[in-house]
C-alpha atoms as a PDB file:
ATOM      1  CA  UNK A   1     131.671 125.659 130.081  1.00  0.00           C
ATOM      2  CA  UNK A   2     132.168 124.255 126.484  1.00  0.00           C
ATOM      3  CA  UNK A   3     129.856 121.446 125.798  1.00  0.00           C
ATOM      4  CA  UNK A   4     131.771 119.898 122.550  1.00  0.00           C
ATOM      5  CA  UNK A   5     129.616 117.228 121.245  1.00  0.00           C
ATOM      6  CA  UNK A   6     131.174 116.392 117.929  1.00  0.00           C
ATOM      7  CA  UNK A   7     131.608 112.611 117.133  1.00  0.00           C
ATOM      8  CA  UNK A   8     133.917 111.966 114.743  1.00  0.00           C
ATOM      9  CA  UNK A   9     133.399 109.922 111.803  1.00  0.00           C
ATOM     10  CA  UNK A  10     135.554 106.996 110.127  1.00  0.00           C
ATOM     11  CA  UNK A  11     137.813 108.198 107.383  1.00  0.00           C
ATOM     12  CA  UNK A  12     135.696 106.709 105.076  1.00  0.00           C
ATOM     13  CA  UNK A  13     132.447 106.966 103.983  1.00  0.00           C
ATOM     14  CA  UNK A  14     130.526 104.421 102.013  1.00  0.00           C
ATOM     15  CA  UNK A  15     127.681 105.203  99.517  1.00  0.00           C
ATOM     16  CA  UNK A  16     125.046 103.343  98.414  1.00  0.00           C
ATOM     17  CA  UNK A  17     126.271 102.353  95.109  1.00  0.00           C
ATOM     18  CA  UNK A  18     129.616 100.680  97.031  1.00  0.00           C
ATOM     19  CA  UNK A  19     126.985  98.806  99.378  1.00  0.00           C
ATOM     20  CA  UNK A  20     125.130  97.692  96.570  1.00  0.00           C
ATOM     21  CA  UNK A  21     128.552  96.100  94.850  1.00  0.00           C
ATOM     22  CA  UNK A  22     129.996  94.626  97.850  1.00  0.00           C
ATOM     23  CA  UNK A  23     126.702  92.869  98.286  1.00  0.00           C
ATOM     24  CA  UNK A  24     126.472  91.992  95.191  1.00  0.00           C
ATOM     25  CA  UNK A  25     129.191  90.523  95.306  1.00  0.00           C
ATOM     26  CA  UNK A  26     128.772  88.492  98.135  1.00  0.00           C
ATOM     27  CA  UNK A  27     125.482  87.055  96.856  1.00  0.00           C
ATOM     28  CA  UNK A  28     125.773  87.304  93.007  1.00  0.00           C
ATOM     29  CA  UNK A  29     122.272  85.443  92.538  1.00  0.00           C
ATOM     30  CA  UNK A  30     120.535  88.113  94.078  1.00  0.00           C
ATOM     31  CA  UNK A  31     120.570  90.803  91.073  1.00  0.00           C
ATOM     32  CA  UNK A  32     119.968  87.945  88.779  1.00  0.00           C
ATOM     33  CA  UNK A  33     116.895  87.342  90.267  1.00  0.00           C
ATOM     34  CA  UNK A  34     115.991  90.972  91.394  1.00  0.00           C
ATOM     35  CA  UNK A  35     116.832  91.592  87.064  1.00  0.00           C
ATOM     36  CA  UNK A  36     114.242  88.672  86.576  1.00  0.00           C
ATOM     37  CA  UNK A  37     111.736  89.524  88.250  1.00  0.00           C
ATOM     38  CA  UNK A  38     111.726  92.942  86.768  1.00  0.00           C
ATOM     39  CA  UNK A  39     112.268  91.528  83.414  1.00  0.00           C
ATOM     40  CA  UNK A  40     108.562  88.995  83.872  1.00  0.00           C
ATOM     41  CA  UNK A  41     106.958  91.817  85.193  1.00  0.00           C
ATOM     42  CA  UNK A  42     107.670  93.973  82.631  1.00  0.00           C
ATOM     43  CA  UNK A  43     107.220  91.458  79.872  1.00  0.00           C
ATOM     44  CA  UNK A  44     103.692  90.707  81.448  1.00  0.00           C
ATOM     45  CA  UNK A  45     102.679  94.686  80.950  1.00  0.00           C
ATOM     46  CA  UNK A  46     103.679  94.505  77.455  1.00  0.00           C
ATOM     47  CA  UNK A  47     101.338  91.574  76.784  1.00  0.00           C
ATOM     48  CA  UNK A  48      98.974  92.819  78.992  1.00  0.00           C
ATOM     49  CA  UNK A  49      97.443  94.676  75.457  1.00  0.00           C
ATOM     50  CA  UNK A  50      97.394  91.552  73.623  1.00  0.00           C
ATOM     51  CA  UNK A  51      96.135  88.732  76.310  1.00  0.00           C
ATOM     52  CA  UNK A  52      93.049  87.672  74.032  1.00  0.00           C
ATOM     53  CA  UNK A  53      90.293  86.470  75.271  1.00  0.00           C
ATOM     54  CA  UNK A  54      91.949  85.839  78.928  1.00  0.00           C
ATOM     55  CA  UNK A  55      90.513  87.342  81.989  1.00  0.00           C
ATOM     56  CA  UNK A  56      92.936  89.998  83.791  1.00  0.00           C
ATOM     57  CA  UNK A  57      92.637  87.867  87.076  1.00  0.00           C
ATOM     58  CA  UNK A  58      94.382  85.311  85.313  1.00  0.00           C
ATOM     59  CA  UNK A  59      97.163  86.816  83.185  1.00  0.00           C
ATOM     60  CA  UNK A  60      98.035  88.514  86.280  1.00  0.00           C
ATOM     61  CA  UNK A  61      98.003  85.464  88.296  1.00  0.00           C
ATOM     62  CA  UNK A  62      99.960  83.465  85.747  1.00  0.00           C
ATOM     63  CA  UNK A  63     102.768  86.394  85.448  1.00  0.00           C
ATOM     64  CA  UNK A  64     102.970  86.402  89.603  1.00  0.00           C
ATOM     65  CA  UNK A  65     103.265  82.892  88.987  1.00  0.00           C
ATOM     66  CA  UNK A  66     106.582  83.141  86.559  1.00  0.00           C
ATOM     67  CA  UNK A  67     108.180  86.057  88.793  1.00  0.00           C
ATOM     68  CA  UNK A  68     108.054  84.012  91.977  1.00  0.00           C
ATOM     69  CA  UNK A  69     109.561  80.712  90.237  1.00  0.00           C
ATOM     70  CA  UNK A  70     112.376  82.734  88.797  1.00  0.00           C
ATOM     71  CA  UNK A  71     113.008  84.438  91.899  1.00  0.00           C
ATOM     72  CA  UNK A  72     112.665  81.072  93.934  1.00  0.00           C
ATOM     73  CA  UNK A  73     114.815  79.702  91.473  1.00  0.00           C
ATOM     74  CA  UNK A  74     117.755  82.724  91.787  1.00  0.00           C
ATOM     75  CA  UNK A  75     117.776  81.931  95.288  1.00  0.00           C
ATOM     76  CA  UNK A  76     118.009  77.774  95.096  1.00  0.00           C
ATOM     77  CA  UNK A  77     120.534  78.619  92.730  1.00  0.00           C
ATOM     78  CA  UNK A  78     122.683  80.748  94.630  1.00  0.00           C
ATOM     79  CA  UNK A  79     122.347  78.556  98.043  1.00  0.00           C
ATOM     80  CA  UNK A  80     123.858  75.720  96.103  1.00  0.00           C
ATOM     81  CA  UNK A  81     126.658  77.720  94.463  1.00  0.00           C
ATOM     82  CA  UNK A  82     126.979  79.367  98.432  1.00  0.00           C
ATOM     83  CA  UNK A  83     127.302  75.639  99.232  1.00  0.00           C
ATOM     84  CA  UNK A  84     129.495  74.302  96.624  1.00  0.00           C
ATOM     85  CA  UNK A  85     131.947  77.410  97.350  1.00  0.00           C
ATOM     86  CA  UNK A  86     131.942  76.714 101.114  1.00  0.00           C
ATOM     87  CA  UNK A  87     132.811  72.909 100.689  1.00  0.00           C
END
């Protein structure tokens, strides 16, 4: 009694970096605003050093601040292109 179990498997196989394209692709204002975010962030660790007499609290509340508008404003962005495209 042979107990055969195998599934098989499409043809093709997809990787991540194919996944990440065809998304991408689909919603291009998504890694503009994943790329922005990343870029405020970063931008508020390099001033972090020279924030002056500010209190941490604040600089990091201001640069949370920044990163959520542009990210809020990737996503406005891309809903109206989505919508323009559509009609």
């Amino acid at each position: 009694m042979s107990t055969d179990t195998s599934v098989s498997l499409p043809s093709y196989e997809e990787d991540q970096g194919s996944k990440l394209t065809q998304k991408a692709k689909e919603a291009p204002f998504i890694p503009v605003g994943t790329a922005g975010f990343a870029a405020i962030v970063a931008y508020g660790l390099y001033k972090l050093k020279s924030r002056g007499n500010t209190k941490m609290s604040i600089h990091l509340i201001h640069m949370r601040v920044a990163a959520q508008g542009f990210v809020v404003g990737a996503m406005t962005v891309g809903i109206g292109y989505s919508i323009y495209r559509e009609f």
